[in-house]
N, C-alpha and C. Protein backbone atom coordinates (compact mmCIF):
# COMPACT_ATOMS: atom_id res chain seq x y z
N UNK A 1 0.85 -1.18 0.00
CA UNK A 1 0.00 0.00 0.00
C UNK A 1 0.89 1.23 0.00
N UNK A 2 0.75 2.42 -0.73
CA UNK A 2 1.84 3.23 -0.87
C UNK A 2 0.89 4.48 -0.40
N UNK A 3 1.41 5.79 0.11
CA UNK A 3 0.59 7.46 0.44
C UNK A 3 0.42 7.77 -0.72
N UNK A 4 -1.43 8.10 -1.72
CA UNK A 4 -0.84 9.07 -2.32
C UNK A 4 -0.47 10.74 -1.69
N UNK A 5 0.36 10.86 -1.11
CA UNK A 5 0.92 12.78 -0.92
C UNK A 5 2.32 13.00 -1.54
N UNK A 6 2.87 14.09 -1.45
CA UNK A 6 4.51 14.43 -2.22
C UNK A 6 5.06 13.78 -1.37
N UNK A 7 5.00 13.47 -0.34
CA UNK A 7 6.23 12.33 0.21
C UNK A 7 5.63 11.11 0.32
N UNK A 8 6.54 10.40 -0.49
CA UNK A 8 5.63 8.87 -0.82
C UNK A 8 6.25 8.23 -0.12
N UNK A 9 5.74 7.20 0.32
CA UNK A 9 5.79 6.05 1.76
C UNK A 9 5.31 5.22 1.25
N UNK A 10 5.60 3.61 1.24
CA UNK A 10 5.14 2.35 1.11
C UNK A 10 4.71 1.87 2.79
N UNK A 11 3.81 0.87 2.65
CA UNK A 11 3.90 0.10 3.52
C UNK A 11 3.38 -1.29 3.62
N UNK A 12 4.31 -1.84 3.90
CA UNK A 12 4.02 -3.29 3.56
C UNK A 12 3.82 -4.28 4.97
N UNK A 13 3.29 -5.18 4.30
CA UNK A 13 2.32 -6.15 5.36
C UNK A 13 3.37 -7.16 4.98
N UNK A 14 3.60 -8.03 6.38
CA UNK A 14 4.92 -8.62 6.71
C UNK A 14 4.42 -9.98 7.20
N UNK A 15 3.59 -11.38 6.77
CA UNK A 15 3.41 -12.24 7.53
C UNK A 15 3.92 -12.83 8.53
N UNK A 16 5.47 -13.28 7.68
CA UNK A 16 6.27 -14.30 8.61
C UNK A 16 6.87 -13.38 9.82
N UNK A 17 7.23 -12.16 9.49
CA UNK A 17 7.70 -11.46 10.96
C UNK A 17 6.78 -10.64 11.47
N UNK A 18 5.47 -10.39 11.00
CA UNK A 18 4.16 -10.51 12.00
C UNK A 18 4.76 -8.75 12.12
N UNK A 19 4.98 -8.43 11.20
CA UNK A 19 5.55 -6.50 11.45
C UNK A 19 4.60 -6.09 10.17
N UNK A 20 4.46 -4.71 10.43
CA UNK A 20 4.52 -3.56 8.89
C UNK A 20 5.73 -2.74 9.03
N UNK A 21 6.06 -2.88 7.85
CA UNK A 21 7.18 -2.28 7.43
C UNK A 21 6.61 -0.66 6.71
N UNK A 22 7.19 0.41 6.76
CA UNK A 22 7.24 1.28 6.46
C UNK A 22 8.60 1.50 5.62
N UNK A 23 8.58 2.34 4.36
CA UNK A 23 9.38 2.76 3.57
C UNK A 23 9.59 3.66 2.88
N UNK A 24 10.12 4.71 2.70
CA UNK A 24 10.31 5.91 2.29
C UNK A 24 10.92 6.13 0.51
N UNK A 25 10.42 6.82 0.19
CA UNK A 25 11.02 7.03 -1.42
C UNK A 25 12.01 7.87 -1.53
N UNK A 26 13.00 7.92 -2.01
CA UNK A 26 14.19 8.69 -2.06
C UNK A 26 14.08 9.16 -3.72
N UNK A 27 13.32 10.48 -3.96
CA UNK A 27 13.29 11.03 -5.25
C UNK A 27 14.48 11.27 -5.62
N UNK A 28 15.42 11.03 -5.00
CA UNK A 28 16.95 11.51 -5.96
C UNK A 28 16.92 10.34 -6.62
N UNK A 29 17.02 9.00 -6.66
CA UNK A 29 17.44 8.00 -6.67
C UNK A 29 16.52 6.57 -7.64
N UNK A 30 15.49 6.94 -6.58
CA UNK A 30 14.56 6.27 -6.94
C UNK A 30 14.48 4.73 -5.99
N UNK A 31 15.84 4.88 -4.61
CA UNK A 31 15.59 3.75 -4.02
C UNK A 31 14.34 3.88 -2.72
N UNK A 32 14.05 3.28 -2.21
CA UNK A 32 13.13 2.67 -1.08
C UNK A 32 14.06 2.52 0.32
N UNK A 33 13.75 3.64 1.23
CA UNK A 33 14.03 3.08 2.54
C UNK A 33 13.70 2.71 3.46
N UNK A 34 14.07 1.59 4.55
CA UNK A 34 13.14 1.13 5.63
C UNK A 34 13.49 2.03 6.70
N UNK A 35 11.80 2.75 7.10
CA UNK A 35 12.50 4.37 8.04
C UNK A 35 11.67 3.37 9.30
N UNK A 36 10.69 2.38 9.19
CA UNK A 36 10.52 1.59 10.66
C UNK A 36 10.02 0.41 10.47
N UNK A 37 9.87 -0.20 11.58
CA UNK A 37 9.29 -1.59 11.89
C UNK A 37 7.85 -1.83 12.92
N UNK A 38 6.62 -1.60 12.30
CA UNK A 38 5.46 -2.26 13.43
C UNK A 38 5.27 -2.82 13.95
N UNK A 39 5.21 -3.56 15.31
CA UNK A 39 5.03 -5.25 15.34
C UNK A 39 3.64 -4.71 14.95
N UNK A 40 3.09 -5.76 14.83
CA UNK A 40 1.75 -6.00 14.63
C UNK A 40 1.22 -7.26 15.61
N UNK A 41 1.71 -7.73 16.15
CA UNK A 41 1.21 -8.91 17.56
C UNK A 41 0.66 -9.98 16.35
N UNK A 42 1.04 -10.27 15.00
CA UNK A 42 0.21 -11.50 14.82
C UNK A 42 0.95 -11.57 13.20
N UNK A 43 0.37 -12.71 12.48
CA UNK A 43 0.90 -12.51 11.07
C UNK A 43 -0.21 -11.81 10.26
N UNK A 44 0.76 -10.94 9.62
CA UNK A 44 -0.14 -9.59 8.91
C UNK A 44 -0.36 -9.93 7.24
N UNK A 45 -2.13 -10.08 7.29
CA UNK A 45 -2.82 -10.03 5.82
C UNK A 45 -2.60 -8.49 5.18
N UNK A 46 -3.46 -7.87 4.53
CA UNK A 46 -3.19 -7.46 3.32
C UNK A 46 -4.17 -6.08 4.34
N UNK A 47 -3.72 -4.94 4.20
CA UNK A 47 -3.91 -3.61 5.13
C UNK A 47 -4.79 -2.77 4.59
N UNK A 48 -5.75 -1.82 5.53
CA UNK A 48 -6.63 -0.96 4.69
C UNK A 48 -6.62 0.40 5.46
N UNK A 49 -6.63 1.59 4.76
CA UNK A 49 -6.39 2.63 5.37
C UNK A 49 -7.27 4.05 5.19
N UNK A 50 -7.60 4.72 6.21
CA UNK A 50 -8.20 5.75 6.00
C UNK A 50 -7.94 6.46 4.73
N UNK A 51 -9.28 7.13 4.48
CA UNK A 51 -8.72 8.19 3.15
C UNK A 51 -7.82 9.58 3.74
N UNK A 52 -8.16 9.91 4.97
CA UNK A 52 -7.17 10.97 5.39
C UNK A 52 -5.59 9.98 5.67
N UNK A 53 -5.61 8.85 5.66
CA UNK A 53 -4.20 8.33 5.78
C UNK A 53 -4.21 8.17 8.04
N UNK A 54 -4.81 8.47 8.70
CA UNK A 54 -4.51 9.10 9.96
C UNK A 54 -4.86 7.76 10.43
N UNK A 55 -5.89 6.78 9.84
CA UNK A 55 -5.69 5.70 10.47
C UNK A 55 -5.64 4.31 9.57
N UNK A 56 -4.32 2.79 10.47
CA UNK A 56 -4.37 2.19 9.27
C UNK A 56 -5.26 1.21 10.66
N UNK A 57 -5.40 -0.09 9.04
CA UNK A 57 -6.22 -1.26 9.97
C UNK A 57 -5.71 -2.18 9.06
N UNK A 58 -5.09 -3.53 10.39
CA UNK A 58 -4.83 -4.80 9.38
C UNK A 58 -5.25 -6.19 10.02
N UNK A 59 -5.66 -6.92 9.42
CA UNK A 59 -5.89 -8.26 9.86
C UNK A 59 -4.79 -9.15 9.70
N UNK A 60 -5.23 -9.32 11.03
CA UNK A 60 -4.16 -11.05 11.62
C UNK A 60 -4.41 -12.12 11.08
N UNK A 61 -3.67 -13.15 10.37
CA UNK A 61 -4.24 -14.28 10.30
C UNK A 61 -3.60 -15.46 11.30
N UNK A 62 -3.17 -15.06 12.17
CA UNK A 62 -2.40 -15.74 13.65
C UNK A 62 -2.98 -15.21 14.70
N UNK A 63 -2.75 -15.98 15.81
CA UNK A 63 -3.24 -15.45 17.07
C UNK A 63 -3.07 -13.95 17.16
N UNK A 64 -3.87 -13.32 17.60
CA UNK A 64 -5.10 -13.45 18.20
C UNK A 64 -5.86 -13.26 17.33
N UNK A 65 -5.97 -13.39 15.74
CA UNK A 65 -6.91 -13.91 14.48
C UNK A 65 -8.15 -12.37 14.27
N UNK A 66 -7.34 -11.67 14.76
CA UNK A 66 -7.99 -9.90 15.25
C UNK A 66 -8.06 -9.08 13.82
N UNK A 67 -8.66 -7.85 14.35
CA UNK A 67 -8.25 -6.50 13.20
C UNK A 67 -7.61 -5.46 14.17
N UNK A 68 -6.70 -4.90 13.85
CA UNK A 68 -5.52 -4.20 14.98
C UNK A 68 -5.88 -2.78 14.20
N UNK A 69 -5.87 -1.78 14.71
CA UNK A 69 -6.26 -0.73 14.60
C UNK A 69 -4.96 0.16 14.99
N UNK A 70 -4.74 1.24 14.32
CA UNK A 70 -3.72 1.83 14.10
C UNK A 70 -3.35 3.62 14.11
N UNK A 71 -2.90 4.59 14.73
CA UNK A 71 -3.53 5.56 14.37
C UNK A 71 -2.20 5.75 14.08
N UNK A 72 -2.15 7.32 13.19
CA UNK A 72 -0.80 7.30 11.81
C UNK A 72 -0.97 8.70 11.99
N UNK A 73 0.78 9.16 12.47
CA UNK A 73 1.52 10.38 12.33
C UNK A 73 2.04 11.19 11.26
N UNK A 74 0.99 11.60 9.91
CA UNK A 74 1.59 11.78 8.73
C UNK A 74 2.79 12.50 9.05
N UNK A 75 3.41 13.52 9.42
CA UNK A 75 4.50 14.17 9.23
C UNK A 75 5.16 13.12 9.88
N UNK A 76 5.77 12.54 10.76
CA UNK A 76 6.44 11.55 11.33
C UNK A 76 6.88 10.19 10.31
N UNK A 77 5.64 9.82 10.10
CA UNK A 77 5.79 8.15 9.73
C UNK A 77 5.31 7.52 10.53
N UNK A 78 5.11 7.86 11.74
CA UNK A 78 4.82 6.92 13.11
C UNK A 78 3.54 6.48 13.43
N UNK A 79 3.37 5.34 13.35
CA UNK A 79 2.34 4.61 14.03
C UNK A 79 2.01 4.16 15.67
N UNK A 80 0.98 4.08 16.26
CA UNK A 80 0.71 3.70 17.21
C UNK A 80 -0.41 3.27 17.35
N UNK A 81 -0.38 1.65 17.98
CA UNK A 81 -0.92 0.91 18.33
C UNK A 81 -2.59 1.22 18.68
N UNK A 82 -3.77 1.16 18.71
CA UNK A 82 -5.14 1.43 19.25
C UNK A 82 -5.85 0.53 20.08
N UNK A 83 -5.72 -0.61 19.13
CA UNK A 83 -6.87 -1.55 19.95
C UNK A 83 -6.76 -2.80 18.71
N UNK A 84 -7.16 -3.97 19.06
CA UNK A 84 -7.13 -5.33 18.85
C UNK A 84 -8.50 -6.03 18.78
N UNK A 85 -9.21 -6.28 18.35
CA UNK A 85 -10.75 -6.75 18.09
C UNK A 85 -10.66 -7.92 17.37
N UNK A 86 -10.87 -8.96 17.99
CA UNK A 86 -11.11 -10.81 17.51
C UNK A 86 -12.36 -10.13 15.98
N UNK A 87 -12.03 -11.15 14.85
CA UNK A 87 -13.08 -10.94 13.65
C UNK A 87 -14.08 -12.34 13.45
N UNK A 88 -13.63 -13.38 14.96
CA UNK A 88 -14.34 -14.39 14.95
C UNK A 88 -15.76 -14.62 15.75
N UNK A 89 -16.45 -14.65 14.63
CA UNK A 89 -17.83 -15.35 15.68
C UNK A 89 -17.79 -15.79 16.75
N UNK A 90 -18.65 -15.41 17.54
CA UNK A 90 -18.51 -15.75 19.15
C UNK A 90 -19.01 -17.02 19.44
N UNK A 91 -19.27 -18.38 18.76
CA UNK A 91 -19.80 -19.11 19.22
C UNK A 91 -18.74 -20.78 17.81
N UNK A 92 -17.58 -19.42 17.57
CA UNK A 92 -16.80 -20.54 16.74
C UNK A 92 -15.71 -21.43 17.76
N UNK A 93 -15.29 -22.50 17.14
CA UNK A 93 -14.55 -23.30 18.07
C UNK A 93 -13.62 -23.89 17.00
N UNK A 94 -12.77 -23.54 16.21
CA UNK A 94 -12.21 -23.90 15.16
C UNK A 94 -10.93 -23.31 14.94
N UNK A 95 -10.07 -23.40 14.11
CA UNK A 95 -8.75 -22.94 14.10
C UNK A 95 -8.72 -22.25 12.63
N UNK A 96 -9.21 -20.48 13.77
CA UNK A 96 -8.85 -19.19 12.18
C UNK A 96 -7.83 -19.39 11.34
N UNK A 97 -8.52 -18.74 10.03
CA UNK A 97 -7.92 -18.14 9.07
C UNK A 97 -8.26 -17.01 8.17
N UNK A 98 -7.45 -15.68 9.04
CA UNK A 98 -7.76 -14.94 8.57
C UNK A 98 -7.40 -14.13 6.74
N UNK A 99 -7.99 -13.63 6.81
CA UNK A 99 -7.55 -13.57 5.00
C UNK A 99 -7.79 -11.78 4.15
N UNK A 100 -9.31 -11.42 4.05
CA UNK A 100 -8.44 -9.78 3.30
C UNK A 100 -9.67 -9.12 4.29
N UNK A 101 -9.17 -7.59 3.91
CA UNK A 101 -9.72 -7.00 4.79
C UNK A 101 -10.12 -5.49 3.77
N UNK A 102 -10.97 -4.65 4.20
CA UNK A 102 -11.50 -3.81 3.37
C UNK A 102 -12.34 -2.54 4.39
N UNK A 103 -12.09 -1.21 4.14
CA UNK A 103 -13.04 -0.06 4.18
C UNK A 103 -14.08 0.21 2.94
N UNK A 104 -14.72 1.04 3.70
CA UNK A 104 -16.07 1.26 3.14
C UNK A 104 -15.39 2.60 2.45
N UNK A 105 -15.73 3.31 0.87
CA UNK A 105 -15.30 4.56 0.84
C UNK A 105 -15.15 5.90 1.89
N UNK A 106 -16.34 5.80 2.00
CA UNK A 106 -16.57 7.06 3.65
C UNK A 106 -15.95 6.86 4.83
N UNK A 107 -15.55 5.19 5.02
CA UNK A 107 -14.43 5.15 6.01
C UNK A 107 -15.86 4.50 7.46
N UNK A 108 -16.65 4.81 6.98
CA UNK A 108 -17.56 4.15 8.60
C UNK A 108 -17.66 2.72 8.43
N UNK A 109 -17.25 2.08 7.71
CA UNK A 109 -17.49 0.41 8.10
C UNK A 109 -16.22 -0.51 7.35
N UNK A 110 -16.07 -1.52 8.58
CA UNK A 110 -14.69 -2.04 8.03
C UNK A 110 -15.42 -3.52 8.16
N UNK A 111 -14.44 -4.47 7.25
CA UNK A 111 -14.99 -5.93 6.63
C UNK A 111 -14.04 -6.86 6.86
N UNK A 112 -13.88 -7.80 7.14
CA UNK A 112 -12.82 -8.93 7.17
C UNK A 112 -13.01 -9.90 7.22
N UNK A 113 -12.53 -11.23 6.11
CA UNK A 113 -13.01 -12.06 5.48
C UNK A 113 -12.05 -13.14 6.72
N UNK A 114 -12.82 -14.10 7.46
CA UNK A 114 -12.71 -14.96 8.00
C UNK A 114 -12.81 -16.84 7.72
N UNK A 115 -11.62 -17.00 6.60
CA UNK A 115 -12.03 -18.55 5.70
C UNK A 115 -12.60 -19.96 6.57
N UNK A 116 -12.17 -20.20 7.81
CA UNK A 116 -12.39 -21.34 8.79
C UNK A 116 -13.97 -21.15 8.85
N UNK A 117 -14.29 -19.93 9.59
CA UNK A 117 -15.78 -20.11 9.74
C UNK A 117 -17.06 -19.57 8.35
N UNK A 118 -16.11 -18.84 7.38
CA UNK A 118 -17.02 -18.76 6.02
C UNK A 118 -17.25 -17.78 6.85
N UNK A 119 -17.13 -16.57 7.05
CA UNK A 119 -17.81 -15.10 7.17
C UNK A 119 -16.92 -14.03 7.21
N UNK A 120 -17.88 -13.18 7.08
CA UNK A 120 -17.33 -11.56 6.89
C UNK A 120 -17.70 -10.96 8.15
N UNK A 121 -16.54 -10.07 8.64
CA UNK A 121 -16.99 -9.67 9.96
C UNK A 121 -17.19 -8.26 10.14
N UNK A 122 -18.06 -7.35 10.68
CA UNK A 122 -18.27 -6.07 10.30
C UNK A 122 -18.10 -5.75 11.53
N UNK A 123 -17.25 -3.97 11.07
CA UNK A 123 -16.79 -3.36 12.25
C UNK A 123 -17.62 -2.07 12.06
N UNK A 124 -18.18 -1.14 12.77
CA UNK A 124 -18.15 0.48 12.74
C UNK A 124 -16.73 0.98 13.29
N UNK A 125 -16.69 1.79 12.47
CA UNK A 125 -15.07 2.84 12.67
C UNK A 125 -15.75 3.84 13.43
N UNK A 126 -15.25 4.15 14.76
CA UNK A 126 -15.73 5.33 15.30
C UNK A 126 -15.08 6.84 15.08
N UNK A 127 -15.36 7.92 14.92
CA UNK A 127 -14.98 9.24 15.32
C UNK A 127 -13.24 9.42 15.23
N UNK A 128 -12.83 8.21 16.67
CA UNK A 128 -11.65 8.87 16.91
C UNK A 128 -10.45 7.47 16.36
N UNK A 129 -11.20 7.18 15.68
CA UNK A 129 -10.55 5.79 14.98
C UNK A 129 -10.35 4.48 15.30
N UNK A 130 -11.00 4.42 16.65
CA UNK A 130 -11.01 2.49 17.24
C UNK A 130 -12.24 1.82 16.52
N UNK A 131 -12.48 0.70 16.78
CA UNK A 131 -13.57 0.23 16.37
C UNK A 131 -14.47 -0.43 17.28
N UNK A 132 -15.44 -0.56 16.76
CA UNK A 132 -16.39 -1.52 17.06
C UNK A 132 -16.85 -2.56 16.48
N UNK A 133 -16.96 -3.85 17.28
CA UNK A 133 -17.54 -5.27 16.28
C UNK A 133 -18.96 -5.05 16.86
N UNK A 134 -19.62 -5.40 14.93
CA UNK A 134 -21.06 -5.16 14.78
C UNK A 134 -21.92 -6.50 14.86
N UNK A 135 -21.21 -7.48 13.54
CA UNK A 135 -21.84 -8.43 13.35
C UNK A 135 -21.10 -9.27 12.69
N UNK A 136 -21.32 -10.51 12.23
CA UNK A 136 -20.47 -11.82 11.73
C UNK A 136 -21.42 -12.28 10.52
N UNK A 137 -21.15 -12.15 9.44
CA UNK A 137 -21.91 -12.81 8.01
C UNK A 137 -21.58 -13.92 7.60
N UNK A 138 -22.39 -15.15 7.81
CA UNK A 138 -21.90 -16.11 6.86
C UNK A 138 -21.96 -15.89 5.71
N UNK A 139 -21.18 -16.29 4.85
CA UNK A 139 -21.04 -15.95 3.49
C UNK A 139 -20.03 -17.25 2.93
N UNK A 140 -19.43 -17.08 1.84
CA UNK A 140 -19.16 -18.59 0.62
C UNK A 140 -17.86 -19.09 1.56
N UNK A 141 -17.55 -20.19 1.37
CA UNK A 141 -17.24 -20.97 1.46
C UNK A 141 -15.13 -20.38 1.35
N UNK A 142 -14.89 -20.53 2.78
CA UNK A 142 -13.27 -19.74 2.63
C UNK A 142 -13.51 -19.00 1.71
N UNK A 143 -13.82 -17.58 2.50
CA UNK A 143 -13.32 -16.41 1.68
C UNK A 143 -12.24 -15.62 1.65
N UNK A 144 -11.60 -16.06 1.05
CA UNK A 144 -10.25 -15.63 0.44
C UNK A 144 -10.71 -14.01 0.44
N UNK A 145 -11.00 -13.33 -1.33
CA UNK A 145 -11.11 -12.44 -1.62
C UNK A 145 -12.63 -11.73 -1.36
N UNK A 146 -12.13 -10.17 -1.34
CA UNK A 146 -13.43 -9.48 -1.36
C UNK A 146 -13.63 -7.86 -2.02
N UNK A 147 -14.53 -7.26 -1.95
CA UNK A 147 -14.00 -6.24 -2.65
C UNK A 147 -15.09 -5.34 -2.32
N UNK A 148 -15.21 -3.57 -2.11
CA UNK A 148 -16.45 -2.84 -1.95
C UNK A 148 -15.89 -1.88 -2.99
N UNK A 149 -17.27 -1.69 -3.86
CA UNK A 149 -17.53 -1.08 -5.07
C UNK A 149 -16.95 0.64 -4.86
N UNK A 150 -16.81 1.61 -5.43
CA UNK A 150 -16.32 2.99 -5.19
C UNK A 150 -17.37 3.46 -4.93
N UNK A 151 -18.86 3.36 -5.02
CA UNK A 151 -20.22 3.82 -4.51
C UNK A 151 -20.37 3.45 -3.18
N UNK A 152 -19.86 2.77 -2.30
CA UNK A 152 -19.72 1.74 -1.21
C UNK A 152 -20.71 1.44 -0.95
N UNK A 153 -21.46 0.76 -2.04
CA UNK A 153 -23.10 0.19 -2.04
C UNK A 153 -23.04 -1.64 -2.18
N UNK A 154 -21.96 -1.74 -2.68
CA UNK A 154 -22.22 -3.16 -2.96
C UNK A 154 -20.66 -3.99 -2.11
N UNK A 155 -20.81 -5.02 -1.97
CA UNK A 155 -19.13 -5.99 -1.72
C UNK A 155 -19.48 -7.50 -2.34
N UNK A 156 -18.74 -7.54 -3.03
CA UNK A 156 -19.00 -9.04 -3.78
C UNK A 156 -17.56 -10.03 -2.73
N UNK A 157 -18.15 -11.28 -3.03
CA UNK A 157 -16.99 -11.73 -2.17
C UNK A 157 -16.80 -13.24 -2.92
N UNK A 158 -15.49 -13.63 -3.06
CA UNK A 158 -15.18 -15.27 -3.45
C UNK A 158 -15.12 -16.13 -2.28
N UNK A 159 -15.29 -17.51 -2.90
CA UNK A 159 -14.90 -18.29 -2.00
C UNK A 159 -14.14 -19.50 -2.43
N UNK A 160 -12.70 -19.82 -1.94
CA UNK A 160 -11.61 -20.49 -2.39
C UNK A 160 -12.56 -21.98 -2.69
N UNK A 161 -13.27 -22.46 -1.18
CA UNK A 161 -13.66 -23.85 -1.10
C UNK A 161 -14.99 -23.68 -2.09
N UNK A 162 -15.83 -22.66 -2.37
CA UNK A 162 -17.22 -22.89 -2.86
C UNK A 162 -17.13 -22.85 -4.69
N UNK A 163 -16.03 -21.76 -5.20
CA UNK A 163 -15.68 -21.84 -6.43
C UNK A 163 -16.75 -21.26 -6.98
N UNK A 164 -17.28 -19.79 -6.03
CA UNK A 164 -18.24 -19.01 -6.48
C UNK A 164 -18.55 -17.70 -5.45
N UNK A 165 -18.96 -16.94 -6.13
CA UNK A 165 -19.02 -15.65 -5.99
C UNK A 165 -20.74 -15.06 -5.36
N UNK A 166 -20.26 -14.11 -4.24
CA UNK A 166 -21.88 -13.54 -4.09
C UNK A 166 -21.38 -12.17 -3.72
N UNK A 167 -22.82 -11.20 -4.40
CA UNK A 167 -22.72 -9.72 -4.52
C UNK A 167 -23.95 -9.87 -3.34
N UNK A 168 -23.53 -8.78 -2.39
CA UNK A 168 -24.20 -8.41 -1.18
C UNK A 168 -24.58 -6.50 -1.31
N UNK A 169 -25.59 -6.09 -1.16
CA UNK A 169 -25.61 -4.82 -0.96
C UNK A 169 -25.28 -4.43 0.32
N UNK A 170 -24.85 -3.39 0.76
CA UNK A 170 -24.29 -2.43 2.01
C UNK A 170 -25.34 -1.43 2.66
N UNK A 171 -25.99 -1.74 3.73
CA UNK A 171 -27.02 -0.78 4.15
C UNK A 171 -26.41 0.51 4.61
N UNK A 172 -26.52 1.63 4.07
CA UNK A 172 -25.85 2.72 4.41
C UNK A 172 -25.91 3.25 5.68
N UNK A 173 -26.56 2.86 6.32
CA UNK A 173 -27.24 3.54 7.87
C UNK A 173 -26.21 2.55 9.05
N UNK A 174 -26.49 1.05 8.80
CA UNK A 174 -25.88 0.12 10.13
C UNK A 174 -24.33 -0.21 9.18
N UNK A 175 -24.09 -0.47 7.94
CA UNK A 175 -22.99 -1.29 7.03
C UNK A 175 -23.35 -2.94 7.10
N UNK A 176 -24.90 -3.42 7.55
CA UNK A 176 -24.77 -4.92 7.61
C UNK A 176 -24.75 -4.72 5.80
N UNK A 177 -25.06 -6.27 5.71
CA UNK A 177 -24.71 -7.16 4.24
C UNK A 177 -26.04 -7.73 3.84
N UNK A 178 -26.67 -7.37 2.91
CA UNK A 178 -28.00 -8.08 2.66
C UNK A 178 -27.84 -8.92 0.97
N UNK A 179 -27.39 -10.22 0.97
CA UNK A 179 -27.36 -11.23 -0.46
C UNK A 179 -28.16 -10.44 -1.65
N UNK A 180 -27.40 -9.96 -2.57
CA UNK A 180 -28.16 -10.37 -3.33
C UNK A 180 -28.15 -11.02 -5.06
N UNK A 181 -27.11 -11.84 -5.13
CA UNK A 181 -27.02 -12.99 -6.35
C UNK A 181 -25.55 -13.60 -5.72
N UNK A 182 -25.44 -14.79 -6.22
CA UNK A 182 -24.78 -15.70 -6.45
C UNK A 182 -24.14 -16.39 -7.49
N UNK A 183 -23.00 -16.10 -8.17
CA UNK A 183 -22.50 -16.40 -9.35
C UNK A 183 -21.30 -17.56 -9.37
N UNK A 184 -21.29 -18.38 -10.54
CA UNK A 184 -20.04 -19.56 -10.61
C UNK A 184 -19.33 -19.07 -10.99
N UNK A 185 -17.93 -19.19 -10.40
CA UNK A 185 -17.02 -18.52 -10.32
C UNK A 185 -15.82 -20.09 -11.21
N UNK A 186 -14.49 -20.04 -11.66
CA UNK A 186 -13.44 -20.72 -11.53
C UNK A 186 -13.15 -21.65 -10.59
N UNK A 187 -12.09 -22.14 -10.37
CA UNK A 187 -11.51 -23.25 -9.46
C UNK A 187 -10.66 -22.43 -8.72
N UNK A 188 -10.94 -22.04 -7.44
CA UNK A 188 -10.35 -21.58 -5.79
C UNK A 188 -10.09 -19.84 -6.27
N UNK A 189 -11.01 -19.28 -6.72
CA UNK A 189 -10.86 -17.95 -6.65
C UNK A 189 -10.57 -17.51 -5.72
N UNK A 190 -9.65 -16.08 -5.57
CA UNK A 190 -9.33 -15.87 -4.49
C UNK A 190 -9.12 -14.30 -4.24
N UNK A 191 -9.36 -13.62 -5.34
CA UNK A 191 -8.82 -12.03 -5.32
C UNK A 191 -10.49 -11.42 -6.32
N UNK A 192 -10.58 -10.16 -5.69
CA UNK A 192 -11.83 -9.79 -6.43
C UNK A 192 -11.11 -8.02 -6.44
N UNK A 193 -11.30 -7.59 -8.06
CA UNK A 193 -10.65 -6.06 -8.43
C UNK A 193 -11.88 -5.77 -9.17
N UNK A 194 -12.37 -4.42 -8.31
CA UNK A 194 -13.63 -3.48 -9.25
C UNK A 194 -12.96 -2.58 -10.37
N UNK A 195 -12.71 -2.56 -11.34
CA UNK A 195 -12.26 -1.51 -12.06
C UNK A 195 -13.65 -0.82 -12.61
N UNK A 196 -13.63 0.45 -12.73
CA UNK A 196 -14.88 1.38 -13.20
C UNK A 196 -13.73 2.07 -14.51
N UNK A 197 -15.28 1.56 -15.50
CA UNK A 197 -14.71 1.88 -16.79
C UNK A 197 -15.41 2.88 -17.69
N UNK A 198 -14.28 3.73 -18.66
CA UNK A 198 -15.21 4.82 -19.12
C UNK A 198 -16.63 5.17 -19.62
């Protein structure tokens, strides 16, 4: 995930050392530097971030199988830690796997695709950037990939084990998920990209 602002920053999601890495662009050059190291308390999926940049959010797919919440020092680089929120159903007994994670355009509702128990887990983003867990969606079968439209009306989602696809609308008021089609998809889909075309 890179800033778009004039000082460009990467930041990358680090499984095996369970960090985000931060990296700086050196316009003379054109090399990449590592200006820090996050832990992140878990192994880190694929990251989603405010549109002001001020806060990031990433899912664990290791203990504690969470969404870690993040608040972000643009002039600095610096991150600090918020809060930690399990994305598992409260009544699962199984061994997570967590997998992608997603904001809503406006930034009030966050999503994270949970493959062990087949659901999507919905957060409200509050005010000052922690969250809240709303609700738990069953949905297809290990969901790998997912995706919310640039209208943030719709999220279609794959499923590795089901080898098919369902488009859910987004209630603008709470962010639950209400079905609505189901499509055959390939063999273990796993990534879903909206492109909007001219």
């Amino acid at each position: 995930m890179t800033e778009p602002t004039n000082r460009v920053r990467a930041y990358v999601a680090c499984a095996d050392s369970r960090e985000i890495l931060v990296l700086e662009l050196d316009e003379r050059n054109g090399d990449l530097a590592l200006t820090q190291k996050v832990p992140a308390g878990g192994s880190v999926m694929p990251l989603a971030a405010s549109h002001d940049r001020r806060r990031l959010f990433a899912a664990l797919r290791s203990q504690p199988y969470s969404v870690t919440s993040f608040a972000f020092d643009a002039a600095s680089g610096r991150f600090s830690q918020l809060q930690n929120l399990s994305i598992l159903p409260h009544d699962f007994a199984g061994q997570p796997w967590a997998a992608d994670i997603h904001l809503t355009p406006d930034g009030r509702f966050l999503y994270a695709s949970e493959r062990r128990s087949s659901t999507l887990a919905l957060f409200a983003v509050c005010s000052d950037g922690r969250i809240e867990h709303v609700a738990n969606f069953g949905t297809e079968s290990e969901p790998r990939g997912f995706a919310i439209d640039p209208s943030g009306r719709f999220l279609p989602a794959v499923g590795q084990a089901s080898n098919s696809m369902t488009c859910y609308a987004i209630d603008a008021t709470n962010g639950r998920l209400r079905e609505l089609k189901k499509y055959a998809m390939g063999k273990k889909p796993n990534w879903v990209e909206i492109v909007t075309l001219p």
